[in-house]
C-alpha atoms as a PDB file:
ATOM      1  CA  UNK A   1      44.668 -36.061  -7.577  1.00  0.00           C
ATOM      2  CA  UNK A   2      46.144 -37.262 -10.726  1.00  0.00           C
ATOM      3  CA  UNK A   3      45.759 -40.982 -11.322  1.00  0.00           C
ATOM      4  CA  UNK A   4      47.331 -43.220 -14.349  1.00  0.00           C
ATOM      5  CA  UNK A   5      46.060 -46.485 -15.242  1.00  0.00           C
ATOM      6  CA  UNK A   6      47.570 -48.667 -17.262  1.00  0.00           C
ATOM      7  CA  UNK A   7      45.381 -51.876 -18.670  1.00  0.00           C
ATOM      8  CA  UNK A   8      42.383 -52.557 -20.678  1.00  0.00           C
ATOM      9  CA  UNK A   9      39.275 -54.448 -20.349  1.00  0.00           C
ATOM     10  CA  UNK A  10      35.862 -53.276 -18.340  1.00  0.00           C
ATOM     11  CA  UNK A  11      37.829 -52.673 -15.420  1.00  0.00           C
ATOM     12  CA  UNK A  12      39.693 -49.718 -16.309  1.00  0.00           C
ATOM     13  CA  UNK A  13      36.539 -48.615 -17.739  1.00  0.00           C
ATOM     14  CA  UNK A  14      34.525 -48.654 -14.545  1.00  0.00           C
ATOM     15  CA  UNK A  15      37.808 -47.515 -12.118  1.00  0.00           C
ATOM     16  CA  UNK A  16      38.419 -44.731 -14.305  1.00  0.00           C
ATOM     17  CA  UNK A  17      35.021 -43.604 -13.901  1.00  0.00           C
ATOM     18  CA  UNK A  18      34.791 -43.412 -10.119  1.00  0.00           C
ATOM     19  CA  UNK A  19      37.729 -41.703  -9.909  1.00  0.00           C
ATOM     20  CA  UNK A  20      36.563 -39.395 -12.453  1.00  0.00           C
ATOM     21  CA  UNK A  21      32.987 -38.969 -10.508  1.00  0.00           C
ATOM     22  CA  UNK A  22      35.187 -38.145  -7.825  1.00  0.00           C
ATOM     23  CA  UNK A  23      36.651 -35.249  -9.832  1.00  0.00           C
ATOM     24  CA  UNK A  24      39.962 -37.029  -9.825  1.00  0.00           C
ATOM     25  CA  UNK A  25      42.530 -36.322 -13.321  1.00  0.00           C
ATOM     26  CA  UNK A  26      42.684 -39.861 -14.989  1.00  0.00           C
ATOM     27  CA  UNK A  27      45.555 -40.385 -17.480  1.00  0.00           C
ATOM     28  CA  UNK A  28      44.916 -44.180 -19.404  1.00  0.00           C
ATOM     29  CA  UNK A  29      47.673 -46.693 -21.227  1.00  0.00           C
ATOM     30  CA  UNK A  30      46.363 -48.959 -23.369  1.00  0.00           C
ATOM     31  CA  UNK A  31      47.989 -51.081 -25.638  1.00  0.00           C
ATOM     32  CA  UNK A  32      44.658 -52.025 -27.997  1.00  0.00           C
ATOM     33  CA  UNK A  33      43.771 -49.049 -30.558  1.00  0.00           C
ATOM     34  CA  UNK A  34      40.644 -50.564 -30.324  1.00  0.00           C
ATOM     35  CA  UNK A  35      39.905 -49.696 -26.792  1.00  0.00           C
ATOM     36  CA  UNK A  36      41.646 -46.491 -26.626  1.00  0.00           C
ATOM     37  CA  UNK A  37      39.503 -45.771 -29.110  1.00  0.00           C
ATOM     38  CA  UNK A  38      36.281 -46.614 -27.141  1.00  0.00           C
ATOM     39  CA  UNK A  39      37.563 -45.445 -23.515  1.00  0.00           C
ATOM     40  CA  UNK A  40      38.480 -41.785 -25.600  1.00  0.00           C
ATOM     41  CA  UNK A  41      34.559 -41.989 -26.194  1.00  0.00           C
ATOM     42  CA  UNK A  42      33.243 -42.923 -23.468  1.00  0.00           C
ATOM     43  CA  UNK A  43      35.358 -40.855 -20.355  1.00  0.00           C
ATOM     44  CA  UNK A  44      36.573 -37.657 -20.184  1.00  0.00           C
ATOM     45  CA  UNK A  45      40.525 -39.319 -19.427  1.00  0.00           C
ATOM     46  CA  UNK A  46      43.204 -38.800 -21.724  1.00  0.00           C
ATOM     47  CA  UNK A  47      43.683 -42.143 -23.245  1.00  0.00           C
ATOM     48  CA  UNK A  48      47.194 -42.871 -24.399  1.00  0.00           C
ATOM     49  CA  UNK A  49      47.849 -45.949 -26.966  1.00  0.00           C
ATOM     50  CA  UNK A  50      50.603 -47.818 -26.243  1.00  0.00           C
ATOM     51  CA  UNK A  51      52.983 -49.908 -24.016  1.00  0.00           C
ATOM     52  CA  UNK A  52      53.821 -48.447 -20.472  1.00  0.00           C
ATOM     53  CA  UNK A  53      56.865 -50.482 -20.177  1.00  0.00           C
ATOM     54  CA  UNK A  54      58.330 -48.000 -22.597  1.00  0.00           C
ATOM     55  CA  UNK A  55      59.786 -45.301 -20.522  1.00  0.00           C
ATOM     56  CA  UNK A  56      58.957 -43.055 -23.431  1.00  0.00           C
ATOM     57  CA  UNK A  57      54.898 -44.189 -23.406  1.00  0.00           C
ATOM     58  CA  UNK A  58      55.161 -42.909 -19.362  1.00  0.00           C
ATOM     59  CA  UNK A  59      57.198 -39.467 -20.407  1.00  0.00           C
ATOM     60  CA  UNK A  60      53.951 -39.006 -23.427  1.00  0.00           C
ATOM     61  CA  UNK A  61      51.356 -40.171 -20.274  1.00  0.00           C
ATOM     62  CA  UNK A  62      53.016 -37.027 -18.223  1.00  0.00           C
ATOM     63  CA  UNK A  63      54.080 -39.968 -15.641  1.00  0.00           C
ATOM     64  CA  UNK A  64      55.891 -37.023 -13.398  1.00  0.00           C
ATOM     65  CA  UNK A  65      53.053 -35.193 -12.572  1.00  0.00           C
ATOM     66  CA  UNK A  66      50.992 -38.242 -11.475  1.00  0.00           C
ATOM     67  CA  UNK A  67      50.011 -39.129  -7.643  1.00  0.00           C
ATOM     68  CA  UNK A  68      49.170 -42.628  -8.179  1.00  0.00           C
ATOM     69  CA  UNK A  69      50.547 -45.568 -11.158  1.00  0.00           C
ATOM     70  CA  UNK A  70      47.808 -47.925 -11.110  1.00  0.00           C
ATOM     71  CA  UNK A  71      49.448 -51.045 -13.086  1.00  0.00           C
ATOM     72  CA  UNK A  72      46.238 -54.052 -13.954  1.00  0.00           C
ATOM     73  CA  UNK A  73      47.949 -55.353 -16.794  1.00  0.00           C
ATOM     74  CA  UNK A  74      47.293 -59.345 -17.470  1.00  0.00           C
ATOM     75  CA  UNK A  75      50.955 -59.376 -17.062  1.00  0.00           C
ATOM     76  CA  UNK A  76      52.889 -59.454 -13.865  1.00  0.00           C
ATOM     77  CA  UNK A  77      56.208 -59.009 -15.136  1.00  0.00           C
ATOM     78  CA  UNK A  78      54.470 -56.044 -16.874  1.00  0.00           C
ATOM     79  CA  UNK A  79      52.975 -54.393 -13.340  1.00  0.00           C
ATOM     80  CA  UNK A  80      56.392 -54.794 -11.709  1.00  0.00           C
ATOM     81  CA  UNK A  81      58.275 -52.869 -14.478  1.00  0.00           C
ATOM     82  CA  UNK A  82      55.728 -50.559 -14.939  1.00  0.00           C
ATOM     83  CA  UNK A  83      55.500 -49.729 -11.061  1.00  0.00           C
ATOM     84  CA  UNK A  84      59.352 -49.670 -10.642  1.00  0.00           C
ATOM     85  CA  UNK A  85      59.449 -47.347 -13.967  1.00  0.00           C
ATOM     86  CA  UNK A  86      57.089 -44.719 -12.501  1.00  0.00           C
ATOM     87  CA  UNK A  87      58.728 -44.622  -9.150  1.00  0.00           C
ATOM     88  CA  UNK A  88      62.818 -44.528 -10.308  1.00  0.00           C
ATOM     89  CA  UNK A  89      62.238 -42.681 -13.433  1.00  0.00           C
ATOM     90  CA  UNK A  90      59.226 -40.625 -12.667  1.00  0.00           C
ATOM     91  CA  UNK A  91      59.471 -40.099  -8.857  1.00  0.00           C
ATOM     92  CA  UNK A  92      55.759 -41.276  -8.591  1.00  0.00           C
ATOM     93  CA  UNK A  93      55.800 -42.446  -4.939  1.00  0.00           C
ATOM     94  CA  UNK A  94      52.093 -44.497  -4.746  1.00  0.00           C
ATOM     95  CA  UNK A  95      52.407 -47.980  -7.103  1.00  0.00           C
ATOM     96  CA  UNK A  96      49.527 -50.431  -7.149  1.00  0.00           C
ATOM     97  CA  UNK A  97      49.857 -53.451  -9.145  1.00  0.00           C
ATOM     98  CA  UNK A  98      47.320 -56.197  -9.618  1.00  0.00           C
ATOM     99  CA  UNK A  99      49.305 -59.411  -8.686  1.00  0.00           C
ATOM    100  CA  UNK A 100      47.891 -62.583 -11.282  1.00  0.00           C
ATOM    101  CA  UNK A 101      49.668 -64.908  -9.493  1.00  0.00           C
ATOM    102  CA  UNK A 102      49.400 -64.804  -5.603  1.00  0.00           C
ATOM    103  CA  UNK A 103      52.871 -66.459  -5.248  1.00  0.00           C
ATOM    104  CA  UNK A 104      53.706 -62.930  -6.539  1.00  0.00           C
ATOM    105  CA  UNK A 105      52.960 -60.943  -3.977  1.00  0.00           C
ATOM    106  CA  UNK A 106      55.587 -61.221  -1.416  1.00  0.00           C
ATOM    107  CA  UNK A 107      58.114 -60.389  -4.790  1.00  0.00           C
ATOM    108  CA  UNK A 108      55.981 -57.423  -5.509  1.00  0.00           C
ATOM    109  CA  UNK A 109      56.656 -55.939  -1.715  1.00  0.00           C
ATOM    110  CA  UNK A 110      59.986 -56.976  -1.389  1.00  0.00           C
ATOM    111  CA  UNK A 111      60.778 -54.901  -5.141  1.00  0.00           C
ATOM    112  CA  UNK A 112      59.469 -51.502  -4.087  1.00  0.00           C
ATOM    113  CA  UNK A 113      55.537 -51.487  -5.266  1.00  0.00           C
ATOM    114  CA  UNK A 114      53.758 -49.674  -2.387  1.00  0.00           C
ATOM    115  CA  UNK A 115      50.254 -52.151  -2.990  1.00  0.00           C
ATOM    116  CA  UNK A 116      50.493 -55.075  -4.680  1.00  0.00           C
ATOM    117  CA  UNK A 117      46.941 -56.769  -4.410  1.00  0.00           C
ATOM    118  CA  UNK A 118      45.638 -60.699  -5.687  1.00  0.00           C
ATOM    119  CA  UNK A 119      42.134 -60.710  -7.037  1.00  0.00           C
ATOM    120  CA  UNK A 120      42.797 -64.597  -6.934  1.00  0.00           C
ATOM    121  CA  UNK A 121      43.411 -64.670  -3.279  1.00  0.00           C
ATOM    122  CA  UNK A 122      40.862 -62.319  -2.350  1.00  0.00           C
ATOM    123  CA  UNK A 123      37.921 -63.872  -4.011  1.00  0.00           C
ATOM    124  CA  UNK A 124      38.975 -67.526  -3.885  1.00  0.00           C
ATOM    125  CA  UNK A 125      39.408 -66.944   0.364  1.00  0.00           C
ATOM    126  CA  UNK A 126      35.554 -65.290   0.610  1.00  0.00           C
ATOM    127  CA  UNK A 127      34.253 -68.082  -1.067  1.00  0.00           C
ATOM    128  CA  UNK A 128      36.224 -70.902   0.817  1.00  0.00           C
ATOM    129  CA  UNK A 129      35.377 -69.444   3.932  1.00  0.00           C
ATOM    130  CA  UNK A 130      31.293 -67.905   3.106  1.00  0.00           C
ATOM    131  CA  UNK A 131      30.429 -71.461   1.709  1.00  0.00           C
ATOM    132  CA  UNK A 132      27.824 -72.721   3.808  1.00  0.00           C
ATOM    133  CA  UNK A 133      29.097 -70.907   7.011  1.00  0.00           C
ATOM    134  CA  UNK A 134      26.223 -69.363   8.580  1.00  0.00           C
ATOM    135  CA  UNK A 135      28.144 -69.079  12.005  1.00  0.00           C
ATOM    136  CA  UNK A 136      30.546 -66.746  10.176  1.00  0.00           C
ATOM    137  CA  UNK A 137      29.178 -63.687  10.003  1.00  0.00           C
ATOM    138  CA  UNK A 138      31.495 -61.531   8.365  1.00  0.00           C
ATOM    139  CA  UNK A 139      35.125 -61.654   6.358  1.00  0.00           C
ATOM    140  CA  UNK A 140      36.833 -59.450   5.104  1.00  0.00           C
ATOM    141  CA  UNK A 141      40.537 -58.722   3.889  1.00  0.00           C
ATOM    142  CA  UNK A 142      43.373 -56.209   5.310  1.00  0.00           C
ATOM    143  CA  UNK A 143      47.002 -54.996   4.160  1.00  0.00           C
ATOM    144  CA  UNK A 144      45.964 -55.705   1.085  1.00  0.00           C
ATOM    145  CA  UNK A 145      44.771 -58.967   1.191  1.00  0.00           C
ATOM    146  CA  UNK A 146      47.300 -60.133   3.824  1.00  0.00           C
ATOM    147  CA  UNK A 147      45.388 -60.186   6.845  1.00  0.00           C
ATOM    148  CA  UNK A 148      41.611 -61.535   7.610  1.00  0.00           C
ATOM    149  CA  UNK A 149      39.435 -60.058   9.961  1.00  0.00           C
ATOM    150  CA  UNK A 150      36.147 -62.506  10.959  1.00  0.00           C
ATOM    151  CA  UNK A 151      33.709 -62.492  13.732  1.00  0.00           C
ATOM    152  CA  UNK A 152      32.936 -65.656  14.450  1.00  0.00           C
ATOM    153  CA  UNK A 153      29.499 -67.575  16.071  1.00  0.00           C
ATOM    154  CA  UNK A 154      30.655 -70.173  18.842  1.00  0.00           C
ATOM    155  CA  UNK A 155      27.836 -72.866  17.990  1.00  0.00           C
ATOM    156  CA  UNK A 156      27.428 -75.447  21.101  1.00  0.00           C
ATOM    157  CA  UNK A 157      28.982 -77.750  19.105  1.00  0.00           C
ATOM    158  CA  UNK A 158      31.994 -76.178  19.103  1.00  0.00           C
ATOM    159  CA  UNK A 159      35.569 -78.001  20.504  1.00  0.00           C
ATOM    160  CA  UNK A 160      36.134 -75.106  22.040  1.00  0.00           C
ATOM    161  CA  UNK A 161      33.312 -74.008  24.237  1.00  0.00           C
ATOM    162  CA  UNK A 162      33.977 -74.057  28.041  1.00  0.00           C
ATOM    163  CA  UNK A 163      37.748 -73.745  27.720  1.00  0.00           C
ATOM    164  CA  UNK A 164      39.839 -71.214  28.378  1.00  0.00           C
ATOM    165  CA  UNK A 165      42.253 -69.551  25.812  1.00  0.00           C
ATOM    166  CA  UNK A 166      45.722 -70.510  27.286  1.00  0.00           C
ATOM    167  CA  UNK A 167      44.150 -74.639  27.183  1.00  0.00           C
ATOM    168  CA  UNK A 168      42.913 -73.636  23.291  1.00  0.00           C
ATOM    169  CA  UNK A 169      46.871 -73.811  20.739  1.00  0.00           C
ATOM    170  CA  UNK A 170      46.246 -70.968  18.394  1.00  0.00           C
ATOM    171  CA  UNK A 171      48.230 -71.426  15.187  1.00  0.00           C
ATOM    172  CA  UNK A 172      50.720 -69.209  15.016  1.00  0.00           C
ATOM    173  CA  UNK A 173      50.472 -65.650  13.579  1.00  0.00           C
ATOM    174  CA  UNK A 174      46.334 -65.799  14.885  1.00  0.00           C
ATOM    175  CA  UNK A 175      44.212 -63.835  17.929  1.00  0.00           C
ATOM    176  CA  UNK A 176      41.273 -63.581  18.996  1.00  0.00           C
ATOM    177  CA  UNK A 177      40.976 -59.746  19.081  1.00  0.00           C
ATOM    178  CA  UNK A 178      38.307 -59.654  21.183  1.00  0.00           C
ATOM    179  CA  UNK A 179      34.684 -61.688  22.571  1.00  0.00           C
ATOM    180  CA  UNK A 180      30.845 -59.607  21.969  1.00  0.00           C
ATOM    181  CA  UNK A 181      29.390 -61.469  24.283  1.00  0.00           C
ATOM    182  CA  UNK A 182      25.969 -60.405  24.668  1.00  0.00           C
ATOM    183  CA  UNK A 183      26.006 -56.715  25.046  1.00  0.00           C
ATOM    184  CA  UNK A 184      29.246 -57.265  26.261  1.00  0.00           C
ATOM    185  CA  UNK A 185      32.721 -56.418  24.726  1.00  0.00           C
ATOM    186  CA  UNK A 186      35.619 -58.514  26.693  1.00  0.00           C
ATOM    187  CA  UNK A 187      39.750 -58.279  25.982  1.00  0.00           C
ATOM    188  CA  UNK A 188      40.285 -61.943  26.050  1.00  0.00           C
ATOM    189  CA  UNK A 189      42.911 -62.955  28.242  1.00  0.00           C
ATOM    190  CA  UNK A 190      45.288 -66.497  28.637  1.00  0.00           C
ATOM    191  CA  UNK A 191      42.157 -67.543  31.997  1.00  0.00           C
ATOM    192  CA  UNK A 192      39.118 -65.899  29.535  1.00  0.00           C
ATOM    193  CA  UNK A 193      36.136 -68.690  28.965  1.00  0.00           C
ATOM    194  CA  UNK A 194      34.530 -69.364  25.493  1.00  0.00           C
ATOM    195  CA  UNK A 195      30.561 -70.163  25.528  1.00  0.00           C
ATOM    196  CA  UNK A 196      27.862 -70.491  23.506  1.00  0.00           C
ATOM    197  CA  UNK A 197      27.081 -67.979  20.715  1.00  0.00           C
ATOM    198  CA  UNK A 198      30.424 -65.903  21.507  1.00  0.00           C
ATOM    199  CA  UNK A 199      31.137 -64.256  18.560  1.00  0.00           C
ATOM    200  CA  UNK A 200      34.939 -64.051  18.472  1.00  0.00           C
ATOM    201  CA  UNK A 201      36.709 -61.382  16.631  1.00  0.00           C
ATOM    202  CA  UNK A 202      39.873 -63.294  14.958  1.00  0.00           C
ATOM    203  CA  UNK A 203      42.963 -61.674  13.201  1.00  0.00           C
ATOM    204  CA  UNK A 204      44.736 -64.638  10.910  1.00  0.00           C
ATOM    205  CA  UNK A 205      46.925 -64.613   7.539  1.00  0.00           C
ATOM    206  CA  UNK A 206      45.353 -66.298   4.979  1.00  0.00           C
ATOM    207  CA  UNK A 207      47.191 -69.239   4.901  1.00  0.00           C
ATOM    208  CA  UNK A 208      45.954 -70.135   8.394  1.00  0.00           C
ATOM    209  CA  UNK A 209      42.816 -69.008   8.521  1.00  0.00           C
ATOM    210  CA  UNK A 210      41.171 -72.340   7.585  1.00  0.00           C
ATOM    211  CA  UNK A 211      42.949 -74.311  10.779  1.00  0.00           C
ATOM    212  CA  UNK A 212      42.165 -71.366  12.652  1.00  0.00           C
ATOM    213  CA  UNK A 213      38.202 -71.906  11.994  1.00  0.00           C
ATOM    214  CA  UNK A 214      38.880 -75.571  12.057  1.00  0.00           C
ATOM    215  CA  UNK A 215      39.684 -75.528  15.759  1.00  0.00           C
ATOM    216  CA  UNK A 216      37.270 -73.078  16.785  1.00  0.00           C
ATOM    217  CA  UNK A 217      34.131 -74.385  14.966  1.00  0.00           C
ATOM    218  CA  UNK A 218      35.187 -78.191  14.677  1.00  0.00           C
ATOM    219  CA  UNK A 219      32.227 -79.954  12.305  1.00  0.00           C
ATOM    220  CA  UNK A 220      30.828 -76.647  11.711  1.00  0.00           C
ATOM    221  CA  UNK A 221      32.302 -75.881   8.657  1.00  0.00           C
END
């Protein structure tokens, strides 16, 4: 597979060599002499100085023959030109941007970028929701950050416990995918039961995900 990153900083560094350990081709852009200088050294890439949103900087990187654009720029503007650069000009049909600013993403979809992906929502909704949550035993992101998957403790405290699902108002755009109960797997369905230490399989967005745990776990979190 031939991959092409274009950024700078430690992560290019480290993402460049996994995919090299994997005996993927890695073509880097990089806009700082300085590093090119220092990735050249340190990975067997080809390191290419200067800026990708030059058609003529993707043409030197060999942009047609890549698999996979990789765009982790600081700039947004500069991941959604690059991204729509390599696919109209280049044919490159797998784009993955890093989106700064989450309010981004949807624009990032909507344009044509295959993955567009928010460290900021990522890591800001695993520590909102792993702070001092014991009964939440695992998170962790989908579609590229656009869909949580938890399992979830029932503690005896919870609002919830002895009712069924069709007396419990989901928010919209949330499930409970399904109830370990014991040793026990269960399909919930609208007459199912919560109790005590259920652990509930939920599917949210992020943006409801909070009131979703809200109503489930009450003073609990």
């Amino acid at each position: 597979m031939n991959i092409l990153i274009i950024g700078g900083g430690k992560i290019v560094y480290f993402l460049a060599k996994t995919f090299l350990s994997k005996g993927y081709n890695v073509t880097i852009v990089n806009r700082k002499k300085v590093e090119c200088s220092q990735l050249a050294r340190q990975l067997k890439a080809i390191v290419i100085f200067g800026n990708a949103t030059d058609p003529q900087v993707l043409r030197e990187a060999q942009a047609a023959s890549m698999d996979t654009v990789l765009a982790i720029t600081p700039n947004d503007e500069d991941n959604l030109m690059i991204c729509q650069l390599s696919k109209l000009n280049f044919g490159i049909q797998k784009t993955l941007a890093l989106v700064n600013d989450p309010n981004n993403e949807e624009i990032f979809h909507k344009l044509g970028v295959t993955t567009a992906f928010s460290t900021t929502r990522m890591i800001s909704s695993l520590i909102e929701q792993r702070s001092g949550l014991d009964d939440i035993v695992s998170l962790f992101p989908a579609a590229e950050g656009r869909v949580n998957i938890t399992e979830v403790a029932l503690p005896k405290e919870s609002p919830v416990i002895g009712k069924s699902l069709t007396e419990i108002s989901l928010p919209e755009h949330s499930l409970i995918g399904c109830i370990l109960r014991d040793s026990e797997v269960i399909i919930p369905r609208g007459e199912t039961i919560l109790y005590t230490d259920d652990r509930l399989v939920l599917i949210t967005l992020p943006e409801n995900h909070g009131p979703v745990l809200k109503l489930l776990m009450g003073n609990n979190i």
